[in-house]
PDB file of N, CA and C in Angstrom:
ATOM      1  N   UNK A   1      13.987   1.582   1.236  1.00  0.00           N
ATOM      2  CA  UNK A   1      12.580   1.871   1.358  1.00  0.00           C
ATOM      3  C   UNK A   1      12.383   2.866   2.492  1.00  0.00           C
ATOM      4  N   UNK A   2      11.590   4.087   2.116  1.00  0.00           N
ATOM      5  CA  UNK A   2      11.467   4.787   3.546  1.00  0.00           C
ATOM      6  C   UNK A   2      10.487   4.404   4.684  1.00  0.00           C
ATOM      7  N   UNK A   3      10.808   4.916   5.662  1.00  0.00           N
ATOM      8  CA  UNK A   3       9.303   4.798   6.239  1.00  0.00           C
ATOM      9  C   UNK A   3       8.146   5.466   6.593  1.00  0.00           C
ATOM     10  N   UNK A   4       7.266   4.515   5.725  1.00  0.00           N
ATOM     11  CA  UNK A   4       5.851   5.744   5.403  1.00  0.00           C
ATOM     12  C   UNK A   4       4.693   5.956   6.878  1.00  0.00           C
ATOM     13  N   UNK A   5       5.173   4.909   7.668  1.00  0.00           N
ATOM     14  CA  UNK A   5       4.620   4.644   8.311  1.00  0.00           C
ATOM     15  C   UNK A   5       3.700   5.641   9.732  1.00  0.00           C
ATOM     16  N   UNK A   6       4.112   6.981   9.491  1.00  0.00           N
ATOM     17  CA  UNK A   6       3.979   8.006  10.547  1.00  0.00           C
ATOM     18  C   UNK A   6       2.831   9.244   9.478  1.00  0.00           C
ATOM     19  N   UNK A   7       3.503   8.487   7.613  1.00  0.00           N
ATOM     20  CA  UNK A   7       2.125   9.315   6.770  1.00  0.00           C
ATOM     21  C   UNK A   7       0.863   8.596   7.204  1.00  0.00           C
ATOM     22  N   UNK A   8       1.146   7.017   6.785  1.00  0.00           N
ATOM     23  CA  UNK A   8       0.038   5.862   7.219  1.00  0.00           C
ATOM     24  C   UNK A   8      -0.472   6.463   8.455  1.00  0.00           C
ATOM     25  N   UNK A   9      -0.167   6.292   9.193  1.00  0.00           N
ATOM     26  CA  UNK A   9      -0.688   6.849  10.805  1.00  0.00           C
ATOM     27  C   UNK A   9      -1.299   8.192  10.917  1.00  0.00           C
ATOM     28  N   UNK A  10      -1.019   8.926  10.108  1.00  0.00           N
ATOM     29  CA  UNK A  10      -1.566  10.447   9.951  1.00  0.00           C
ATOM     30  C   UNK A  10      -3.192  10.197   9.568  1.00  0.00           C
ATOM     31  N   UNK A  11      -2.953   9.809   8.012  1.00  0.00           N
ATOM     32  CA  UNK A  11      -3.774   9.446   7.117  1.00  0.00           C
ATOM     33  C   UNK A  11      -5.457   8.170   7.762  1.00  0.00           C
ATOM     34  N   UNK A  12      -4.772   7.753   8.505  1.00  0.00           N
ATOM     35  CA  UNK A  12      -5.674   6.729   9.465  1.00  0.00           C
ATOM     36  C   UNK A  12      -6.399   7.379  11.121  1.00  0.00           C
ATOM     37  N   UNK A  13      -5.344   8.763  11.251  1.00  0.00           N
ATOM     38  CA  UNK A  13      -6.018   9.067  12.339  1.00  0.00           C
ATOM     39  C   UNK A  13      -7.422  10.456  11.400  1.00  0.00           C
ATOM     40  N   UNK A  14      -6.982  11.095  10.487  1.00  0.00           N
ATOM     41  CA  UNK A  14      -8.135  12.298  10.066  1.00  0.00           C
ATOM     42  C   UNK A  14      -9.595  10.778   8.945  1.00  0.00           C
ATOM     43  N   UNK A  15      -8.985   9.893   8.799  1.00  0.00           N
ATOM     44  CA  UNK A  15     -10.449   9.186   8.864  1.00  0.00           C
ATOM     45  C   UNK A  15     -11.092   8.586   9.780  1.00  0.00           C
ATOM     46  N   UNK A  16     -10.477   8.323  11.094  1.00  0.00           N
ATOM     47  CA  UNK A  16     -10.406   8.210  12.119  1.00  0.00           C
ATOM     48  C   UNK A  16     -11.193   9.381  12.903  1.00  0.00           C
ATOM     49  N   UNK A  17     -11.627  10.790  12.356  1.00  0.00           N
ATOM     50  CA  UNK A  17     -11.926  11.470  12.653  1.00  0.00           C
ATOM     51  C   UNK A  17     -13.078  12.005  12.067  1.00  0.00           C
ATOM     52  N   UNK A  18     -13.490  12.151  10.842  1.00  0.00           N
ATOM     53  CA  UNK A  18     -14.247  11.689  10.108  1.00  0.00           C
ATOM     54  C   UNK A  18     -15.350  10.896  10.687  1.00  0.00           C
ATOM     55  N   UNK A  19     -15.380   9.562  10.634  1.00  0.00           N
ATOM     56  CA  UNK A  19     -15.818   8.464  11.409  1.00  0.00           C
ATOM     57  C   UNK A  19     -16.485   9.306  12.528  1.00  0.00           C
ATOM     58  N   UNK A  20     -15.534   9.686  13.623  1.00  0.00           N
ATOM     59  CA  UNK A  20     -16.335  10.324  14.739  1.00  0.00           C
ATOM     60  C   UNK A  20     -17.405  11.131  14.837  1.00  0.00           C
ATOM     61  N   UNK A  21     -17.125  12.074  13.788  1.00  0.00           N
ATOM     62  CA  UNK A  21     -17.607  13.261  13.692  1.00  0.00           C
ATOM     63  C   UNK A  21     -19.216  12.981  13.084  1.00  0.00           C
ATOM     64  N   UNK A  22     -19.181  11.530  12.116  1.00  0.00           N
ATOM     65  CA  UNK A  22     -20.476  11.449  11.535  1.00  0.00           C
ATOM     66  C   UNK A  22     -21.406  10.260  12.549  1.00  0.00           C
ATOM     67  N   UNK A  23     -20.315   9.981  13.041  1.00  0.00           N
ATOM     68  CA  UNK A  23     -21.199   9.285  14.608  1.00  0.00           C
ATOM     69  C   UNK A  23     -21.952  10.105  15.111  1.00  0.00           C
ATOM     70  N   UNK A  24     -21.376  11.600  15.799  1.00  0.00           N
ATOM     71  CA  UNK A  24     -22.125  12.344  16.298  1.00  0.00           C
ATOM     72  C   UNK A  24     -23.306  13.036  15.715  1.00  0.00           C
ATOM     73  N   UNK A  25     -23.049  13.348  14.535  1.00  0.00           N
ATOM     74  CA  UNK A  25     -24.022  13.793  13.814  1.00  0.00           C
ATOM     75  C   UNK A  25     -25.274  12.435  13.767  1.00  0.00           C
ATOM     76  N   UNK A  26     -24.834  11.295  13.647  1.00  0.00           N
ATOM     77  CA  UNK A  26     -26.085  10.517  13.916  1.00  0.00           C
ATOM     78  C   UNK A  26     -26.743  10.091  14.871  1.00  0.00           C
ATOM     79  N   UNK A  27     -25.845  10.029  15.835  1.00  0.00           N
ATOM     80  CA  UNK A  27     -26.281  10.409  17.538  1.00  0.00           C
ATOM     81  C   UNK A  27     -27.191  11.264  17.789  1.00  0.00           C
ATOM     82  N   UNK A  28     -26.843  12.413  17.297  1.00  0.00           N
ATOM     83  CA  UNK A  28     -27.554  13.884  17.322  1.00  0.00           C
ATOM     84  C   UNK A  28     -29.152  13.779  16.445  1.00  0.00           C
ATOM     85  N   UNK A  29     -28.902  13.486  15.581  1.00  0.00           N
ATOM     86  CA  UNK A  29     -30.217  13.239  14.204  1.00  0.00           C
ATOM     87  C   UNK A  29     -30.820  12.054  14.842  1.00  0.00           C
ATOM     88  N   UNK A  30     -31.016  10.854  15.479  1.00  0.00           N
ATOM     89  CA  UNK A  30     -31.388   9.838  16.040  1.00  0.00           C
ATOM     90  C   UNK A  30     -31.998  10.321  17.159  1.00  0.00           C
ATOM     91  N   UNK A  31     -31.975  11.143  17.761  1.00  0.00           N
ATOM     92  CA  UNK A  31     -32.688  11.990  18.984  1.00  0.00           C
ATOM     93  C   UNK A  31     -34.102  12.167  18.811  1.00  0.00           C
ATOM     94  N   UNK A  32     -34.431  12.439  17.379  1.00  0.00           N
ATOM     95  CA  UNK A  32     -35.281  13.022  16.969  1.00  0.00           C
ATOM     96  C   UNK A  32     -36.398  14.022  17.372  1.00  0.00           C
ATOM     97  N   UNK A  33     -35.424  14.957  17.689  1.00  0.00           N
ATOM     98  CA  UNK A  33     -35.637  16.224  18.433  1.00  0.00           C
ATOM     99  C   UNK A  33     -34.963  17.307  17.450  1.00  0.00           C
ATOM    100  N   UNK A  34     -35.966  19.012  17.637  1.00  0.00           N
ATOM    101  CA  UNK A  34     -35.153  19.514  17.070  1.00  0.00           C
ATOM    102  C   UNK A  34     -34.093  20.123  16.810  1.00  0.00           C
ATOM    103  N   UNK A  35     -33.622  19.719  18.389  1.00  0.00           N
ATOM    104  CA  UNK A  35     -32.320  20.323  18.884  1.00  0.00           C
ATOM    105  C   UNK A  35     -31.807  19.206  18.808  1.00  0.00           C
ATOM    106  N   UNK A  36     -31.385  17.930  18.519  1.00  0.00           N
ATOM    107  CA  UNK A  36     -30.892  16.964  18.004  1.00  0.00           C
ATOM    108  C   UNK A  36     -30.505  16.851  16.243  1.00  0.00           C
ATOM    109  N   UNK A  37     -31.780  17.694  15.620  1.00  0.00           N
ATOM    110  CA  UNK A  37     -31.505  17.989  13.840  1.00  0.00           C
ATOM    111  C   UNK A  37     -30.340  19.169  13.940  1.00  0.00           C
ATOM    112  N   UNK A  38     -30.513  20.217  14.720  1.00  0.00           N
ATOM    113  CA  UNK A  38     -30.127  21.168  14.600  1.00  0.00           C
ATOM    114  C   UNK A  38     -29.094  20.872  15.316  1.00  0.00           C
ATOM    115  N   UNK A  39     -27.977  20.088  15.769  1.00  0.00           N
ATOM    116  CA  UNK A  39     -26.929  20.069  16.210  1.00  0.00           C
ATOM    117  C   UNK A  39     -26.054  19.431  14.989  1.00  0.00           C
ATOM    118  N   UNK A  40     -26.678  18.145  14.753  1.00  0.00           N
ATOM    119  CA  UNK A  40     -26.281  17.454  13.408  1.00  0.00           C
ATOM    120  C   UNK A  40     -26.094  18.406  12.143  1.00  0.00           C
ATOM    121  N   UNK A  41     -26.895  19.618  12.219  1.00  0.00           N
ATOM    122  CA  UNK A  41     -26.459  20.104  10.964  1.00  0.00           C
ATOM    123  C   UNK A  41     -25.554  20.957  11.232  1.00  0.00           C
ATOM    124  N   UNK A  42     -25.175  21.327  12.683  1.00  0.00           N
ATOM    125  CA  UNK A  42     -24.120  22.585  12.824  1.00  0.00           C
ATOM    126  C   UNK A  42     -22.696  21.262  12.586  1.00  0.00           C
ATOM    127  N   UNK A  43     -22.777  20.347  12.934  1.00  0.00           N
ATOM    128  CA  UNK A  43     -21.734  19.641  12.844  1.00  0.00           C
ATOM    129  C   UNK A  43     -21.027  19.279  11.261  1.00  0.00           C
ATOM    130  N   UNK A  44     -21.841  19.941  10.216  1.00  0.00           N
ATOM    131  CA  UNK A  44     -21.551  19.853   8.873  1.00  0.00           C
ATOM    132  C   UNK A  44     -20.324  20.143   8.274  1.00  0.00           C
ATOM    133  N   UNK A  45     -20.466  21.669   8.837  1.00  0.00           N
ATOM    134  CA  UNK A  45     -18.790  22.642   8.635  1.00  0.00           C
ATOM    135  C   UNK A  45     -17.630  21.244   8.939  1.00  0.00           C
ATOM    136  N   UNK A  46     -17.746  20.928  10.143  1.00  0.00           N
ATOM    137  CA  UNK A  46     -16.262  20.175  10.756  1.00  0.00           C
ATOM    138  C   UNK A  46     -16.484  18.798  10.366  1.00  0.00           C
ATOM    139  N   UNK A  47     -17.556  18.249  10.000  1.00  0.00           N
ATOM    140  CA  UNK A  47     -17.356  16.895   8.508  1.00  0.00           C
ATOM    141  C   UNK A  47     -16.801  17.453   7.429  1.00  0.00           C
ATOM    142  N   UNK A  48     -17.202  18.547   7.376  1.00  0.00           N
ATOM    143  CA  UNK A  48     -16.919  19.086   5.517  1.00  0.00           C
ATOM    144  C   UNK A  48     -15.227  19.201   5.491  1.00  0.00           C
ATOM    145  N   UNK A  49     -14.681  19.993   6.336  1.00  0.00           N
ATOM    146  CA  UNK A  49     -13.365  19.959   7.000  1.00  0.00           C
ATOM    147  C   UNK A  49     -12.406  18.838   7.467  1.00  0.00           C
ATOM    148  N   UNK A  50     -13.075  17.981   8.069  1.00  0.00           N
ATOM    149  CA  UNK A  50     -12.534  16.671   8.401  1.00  0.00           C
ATOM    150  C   UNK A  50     -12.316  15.936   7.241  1.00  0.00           C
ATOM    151  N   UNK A  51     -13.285  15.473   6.093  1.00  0.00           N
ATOM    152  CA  UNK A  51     -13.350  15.172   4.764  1.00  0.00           C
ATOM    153  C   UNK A  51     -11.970  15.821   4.048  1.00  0.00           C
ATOM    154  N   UNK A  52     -12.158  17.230   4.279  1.00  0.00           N
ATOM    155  CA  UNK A  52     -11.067  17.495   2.927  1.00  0.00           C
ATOM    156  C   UNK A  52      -9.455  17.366   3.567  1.00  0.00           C
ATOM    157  N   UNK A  53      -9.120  17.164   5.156  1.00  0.00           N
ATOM    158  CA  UNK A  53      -8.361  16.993   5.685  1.00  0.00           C
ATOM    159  C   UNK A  53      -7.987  15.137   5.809  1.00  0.00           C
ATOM    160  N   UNK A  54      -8.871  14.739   5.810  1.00  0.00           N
ATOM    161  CA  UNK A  54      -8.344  13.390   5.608  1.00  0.00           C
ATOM    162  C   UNK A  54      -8.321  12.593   3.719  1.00  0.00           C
ATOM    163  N   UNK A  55      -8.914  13.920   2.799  1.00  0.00           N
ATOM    164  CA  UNK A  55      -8.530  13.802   1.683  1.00  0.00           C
ATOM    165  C   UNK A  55      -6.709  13.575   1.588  1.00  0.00           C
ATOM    166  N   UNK A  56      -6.596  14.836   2.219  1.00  0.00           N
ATOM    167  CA  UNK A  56      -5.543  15.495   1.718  1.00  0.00           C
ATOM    168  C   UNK A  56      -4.203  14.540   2.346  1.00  0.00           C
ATOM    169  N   UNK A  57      -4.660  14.085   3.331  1.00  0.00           N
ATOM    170  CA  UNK A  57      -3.364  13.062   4.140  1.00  0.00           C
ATOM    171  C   UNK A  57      -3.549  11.810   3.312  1.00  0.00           C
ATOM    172  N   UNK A  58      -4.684  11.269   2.752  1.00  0.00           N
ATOM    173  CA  UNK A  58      -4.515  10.366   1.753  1.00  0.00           C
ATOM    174  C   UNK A  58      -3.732  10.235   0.822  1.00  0.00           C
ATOM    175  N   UNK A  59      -4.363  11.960   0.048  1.00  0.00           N
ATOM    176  CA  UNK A  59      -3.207  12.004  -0.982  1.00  0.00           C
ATOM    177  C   UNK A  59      -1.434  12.166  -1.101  1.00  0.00           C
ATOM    178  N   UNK A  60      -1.218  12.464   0.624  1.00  0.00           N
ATOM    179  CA  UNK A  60      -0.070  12.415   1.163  1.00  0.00           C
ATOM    180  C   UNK A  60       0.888  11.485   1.097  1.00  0.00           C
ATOM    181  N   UNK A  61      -0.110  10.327   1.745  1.00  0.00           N
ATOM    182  CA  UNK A  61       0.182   9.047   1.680  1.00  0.00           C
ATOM    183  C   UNK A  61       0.733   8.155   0.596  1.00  0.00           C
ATOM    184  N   UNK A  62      -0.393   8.623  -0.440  1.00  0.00           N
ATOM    185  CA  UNK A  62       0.275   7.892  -1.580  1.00  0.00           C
ATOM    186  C   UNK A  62       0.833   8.399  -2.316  1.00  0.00           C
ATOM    187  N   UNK A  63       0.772   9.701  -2.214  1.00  0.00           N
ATOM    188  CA  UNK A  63       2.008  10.151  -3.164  1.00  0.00           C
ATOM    189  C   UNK A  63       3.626   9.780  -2.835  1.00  0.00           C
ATOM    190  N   UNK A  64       3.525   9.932  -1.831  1.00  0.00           N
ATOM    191  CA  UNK A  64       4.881   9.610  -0.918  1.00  0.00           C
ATOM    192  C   UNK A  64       5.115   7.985  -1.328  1.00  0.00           C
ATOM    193  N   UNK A  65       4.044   7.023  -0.749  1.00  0.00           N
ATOM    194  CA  UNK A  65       3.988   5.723  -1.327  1.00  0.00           C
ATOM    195  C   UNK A  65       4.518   5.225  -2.804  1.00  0.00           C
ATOM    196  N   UNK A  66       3.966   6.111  -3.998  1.00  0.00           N
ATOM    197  CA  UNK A  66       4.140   5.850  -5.188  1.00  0.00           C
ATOM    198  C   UNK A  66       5.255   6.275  -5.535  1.00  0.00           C
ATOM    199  N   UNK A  67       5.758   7.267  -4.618  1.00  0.00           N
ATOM    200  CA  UNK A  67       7.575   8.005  -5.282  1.00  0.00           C
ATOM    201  C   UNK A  67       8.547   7.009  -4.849  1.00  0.00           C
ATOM    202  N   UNK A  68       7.631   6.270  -3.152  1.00  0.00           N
ATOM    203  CA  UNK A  68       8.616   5.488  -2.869  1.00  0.00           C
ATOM    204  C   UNK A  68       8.969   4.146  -4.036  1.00  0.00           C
ATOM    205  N   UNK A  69       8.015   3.537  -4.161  1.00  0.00           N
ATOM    206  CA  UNK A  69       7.882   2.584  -5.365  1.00  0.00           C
ATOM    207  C   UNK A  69       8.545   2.862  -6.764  1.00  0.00           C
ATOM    208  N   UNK A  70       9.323   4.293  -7.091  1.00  0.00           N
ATOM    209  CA  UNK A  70       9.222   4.305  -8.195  1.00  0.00           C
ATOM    210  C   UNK A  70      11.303   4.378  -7.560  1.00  0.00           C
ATOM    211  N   UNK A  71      11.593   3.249  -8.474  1.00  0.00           N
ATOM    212  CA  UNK A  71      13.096   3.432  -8.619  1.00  0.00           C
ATOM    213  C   UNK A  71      13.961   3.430  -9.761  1.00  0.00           C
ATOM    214  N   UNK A  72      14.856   4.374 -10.156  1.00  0.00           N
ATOM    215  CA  UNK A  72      15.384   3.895 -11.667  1.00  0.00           C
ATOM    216  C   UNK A  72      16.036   2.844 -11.735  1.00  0.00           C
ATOM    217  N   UNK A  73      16.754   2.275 -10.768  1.00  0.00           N
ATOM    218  CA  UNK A  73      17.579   1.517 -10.943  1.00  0.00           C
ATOM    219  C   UNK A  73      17.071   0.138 -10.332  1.00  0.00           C
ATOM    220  N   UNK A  74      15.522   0.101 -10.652  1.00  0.00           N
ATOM    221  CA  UNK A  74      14.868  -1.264  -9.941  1.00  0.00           C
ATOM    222  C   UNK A  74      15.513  -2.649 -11.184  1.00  0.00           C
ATOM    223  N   UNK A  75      15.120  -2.091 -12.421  1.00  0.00           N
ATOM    224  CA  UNK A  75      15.415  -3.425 -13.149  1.00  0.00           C
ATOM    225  C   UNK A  75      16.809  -3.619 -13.449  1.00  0.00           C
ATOM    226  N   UNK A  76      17.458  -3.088 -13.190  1.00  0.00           N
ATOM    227  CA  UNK A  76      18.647  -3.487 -12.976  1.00  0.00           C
ATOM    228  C   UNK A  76      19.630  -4.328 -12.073  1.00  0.00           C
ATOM    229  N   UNK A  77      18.417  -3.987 -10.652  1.00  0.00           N
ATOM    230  CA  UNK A  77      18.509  -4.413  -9.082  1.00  0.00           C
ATOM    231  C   UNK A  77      18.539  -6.325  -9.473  1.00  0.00           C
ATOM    232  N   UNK A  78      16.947  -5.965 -10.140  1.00  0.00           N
ATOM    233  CA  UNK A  78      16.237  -7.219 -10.319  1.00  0.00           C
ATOM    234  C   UNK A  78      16.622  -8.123 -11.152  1.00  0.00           C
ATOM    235  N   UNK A  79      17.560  -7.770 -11.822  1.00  0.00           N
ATOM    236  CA  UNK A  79      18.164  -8.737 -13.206  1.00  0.00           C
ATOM    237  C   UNK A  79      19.417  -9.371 -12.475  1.00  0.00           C
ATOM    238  N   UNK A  80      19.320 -11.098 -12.826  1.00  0.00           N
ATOM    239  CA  UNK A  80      20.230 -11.758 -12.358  1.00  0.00           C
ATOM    240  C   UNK A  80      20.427 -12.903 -13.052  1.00  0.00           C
ATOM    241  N   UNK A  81      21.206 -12.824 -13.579  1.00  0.00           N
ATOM    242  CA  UNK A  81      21.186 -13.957 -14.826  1.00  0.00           C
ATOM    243  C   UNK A  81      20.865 -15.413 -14.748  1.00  0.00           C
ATOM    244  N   UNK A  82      20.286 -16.239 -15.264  1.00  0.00           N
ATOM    245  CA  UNK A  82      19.496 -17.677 -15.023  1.00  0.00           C
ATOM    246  C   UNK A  82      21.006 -18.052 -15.129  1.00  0.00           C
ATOM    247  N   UNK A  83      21.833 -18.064 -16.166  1.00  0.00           N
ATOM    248  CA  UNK A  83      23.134 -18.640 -15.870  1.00  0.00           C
ATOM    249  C   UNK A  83      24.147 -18.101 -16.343  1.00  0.00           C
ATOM    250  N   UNK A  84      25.247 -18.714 -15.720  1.00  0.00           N
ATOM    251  CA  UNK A  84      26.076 -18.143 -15.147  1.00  0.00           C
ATOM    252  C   UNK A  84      27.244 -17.846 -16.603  1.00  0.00           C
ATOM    253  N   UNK A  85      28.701 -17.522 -16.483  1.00  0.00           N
ATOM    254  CA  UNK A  85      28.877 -17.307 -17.580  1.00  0.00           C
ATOM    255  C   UNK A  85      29.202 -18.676 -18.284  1.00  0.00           C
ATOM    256  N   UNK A  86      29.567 -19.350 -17.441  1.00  0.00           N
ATOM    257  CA  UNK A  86      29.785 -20.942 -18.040  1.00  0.00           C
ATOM    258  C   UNK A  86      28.311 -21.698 -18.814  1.00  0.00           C
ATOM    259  N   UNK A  87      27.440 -20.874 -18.599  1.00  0.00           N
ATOM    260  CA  UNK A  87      26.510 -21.935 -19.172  1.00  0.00           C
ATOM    261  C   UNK A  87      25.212 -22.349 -18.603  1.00  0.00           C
ATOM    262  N   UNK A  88      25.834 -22.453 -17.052  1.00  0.00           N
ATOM    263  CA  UNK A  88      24.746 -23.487 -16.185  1.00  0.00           C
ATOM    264  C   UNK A  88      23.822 -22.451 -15.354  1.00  0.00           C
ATOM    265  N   UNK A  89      23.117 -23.518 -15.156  1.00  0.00           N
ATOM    266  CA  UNK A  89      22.223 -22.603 -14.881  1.00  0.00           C
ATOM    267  C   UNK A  89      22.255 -21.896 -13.160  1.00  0.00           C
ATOM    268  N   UNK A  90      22.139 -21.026 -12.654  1.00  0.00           N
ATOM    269  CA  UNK A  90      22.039 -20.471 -10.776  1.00  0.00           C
ATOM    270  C   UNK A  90      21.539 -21.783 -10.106  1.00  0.00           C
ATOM    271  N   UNK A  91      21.890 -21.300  -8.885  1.00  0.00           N
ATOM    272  CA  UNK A  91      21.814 -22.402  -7.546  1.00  0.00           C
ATOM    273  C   UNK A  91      20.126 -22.023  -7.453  1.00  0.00           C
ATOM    274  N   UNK A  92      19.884 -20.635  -6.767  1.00  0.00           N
ATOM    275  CA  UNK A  92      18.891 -20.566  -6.327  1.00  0.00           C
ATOM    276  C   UNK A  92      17.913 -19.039  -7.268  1.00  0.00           C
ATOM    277  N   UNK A  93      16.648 -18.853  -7.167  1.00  0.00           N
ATOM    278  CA  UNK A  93      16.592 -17.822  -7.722  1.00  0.00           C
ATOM    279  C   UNK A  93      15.208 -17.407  -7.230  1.00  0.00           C
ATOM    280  N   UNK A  94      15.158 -15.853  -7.174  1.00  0.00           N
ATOM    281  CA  UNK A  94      13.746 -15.542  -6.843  1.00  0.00           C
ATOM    282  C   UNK A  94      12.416 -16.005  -7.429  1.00  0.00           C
ATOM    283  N   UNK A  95      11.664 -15.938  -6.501  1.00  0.00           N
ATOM    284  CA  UNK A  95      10.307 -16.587  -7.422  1.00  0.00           C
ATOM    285  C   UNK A  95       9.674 -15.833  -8.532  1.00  0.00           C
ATOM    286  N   UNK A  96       9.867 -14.402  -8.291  1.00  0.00           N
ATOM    287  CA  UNK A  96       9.593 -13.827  -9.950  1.00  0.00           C
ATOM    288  C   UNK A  96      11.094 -14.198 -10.742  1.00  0.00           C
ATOM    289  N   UNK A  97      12.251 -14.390 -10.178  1.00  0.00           N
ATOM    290  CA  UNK A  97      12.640 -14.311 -11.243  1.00  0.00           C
ATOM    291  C   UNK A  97      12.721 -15.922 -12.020  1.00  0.00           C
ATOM    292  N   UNK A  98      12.437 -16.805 -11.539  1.00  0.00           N
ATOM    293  CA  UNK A  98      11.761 -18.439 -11.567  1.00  0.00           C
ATOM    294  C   UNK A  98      10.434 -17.642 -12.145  1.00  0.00           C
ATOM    295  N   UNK A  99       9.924 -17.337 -12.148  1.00  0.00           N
ATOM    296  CA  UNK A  99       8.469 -16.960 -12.833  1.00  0.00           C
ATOM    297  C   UNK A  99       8.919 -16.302 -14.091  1.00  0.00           C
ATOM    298  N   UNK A 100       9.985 -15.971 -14.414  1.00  0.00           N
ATOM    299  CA  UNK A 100      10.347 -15.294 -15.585  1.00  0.00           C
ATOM    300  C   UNK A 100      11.098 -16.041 -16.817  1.00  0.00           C
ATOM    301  N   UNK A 101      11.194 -17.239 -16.001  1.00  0.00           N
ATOM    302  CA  UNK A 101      11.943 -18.309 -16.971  1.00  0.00           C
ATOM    303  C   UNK A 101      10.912 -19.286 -18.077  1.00  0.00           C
ATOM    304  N   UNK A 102      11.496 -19.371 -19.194  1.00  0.00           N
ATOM    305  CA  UNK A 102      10.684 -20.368 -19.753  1.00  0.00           C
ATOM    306  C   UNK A 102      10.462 -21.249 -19.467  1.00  0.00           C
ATOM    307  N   UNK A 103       9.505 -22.571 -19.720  1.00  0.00           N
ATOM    308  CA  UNK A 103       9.439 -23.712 -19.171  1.00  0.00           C
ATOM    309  C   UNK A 103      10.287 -24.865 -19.148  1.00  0.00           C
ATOM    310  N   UNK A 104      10.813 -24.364 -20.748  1.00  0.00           N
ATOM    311  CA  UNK A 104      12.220 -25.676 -20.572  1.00  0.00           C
ATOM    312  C   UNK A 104      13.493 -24.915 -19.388  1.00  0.00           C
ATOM    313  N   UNK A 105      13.454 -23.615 -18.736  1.00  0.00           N
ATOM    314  CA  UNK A 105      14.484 -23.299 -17.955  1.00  0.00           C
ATOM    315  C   UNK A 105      14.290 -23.773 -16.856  1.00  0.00           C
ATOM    316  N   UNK A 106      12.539 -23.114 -16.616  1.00  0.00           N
ATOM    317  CA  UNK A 106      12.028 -24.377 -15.554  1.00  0.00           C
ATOM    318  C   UNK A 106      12.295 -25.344 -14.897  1.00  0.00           C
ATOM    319  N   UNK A 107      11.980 -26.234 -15.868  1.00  0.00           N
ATOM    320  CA  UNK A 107      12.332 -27.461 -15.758  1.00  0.00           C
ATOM    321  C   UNK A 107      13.662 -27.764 -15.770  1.00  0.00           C
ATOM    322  N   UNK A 108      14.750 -27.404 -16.598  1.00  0.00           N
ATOM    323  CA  UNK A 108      16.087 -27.336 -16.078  1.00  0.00           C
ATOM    324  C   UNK A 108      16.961 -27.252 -14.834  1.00  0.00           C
ATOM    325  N   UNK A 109      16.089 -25.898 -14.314  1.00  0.00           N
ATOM    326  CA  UNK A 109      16.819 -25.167 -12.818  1.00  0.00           C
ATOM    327  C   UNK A 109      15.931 -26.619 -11.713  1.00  0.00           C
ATOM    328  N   UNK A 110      14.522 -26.927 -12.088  1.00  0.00           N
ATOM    329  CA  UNK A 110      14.440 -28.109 -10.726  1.00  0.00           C
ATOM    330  C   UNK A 110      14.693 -29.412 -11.061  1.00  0.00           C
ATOM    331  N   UNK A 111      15.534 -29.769 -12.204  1.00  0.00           N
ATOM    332  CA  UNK A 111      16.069 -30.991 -12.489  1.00  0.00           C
ATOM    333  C   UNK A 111      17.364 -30.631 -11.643  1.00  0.00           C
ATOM    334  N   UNK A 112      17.852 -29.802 -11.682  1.00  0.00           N
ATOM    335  CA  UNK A 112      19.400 -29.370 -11.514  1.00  0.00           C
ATOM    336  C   UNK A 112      19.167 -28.686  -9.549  1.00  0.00           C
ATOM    337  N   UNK A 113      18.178 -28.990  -9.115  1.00  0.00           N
ATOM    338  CA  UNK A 113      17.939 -28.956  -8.014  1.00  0.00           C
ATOM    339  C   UNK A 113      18.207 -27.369  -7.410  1.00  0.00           C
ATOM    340  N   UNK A 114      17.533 -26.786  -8.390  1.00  0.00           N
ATOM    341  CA  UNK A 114      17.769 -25.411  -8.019  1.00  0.00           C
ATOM    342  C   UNK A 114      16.808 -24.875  -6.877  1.00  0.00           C
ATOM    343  N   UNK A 115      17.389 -23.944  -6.440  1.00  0.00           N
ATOM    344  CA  UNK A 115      16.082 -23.154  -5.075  1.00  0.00           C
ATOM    345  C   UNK A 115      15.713 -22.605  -5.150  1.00  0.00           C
ATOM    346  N   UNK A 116      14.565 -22.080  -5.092  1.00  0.00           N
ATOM    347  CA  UNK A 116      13.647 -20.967  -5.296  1.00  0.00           C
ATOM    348  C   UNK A 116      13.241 -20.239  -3.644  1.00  0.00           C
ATOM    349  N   UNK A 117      14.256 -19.097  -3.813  1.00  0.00           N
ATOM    350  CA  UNK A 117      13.638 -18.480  -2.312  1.00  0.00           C
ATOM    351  C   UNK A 117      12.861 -16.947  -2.678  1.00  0.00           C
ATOM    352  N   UNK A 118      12.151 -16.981  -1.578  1.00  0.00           N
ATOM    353  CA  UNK A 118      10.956 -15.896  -0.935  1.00  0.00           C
ATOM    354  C   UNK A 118      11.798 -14.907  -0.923  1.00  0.00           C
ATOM    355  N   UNK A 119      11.369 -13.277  -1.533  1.00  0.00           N
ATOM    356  CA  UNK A 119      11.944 -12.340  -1.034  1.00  0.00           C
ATOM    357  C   UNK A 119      11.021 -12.046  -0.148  1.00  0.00           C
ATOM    358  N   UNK A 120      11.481 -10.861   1.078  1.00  0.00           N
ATOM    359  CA  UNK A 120      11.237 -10.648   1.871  1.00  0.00           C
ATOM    360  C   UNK A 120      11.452  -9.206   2.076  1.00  0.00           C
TER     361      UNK A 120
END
């Protein structure tokens, strides 16, 4: 998995900025003065700018996010056979992959005191 975490942080500081920018503009317009309207509207350009800049780190974000998510070799990762070649059924097994079993396997794997662990 990479780490997205410095797009995340990008992406959180230009709405982060955004935010500011329309503070001031309501700061400014709340004056109700006309040099208070007229500051708020010069501040338009650098909302309009801030907007398409924290568009664009969004779309950064998840694009990067969604390529990360996309693996060919996920179901293959994820496939682990309920049992083994003898027959019986696994010791322990993920909870989707316990979520993927029928109910009589179900019930098999926690008669047979099987474990169901958390991925992480």
């Amino acid at each position: 998995m990479t780490n997205l975490k410095p797009l995340y942080d990008a992406a959180r500081a230009a709405e982060e900025k955004v935010r500011q920018i329309q503070q001031e503009m309501l700061d400014a317009f709340e004056l109700g003065t006309e040099d208070g309207k007229q500051k708020a509207l010069e501040l338009r350009p650098a909302l309009d700018e801030a907007k398409r800049e924290a568009d664009e780190a969004n779309r950064l974000y998840i694009s990067a996010r969604d390529a990360d998510a996309v693996d060919a070799d996920a179901a293959a990762r994820k496939f682990v056979p309920v049992k083994s070649a003898t027959g019986e059924l696994a010791k322990s097994l993920t909870r989707a992959e316990f979520e993927a079993l029928s109910a009589a396997d179900k019930m098999s794997f926690m008669l047979a005191d099987g474990k169901i662990i958390d991925e992480e």
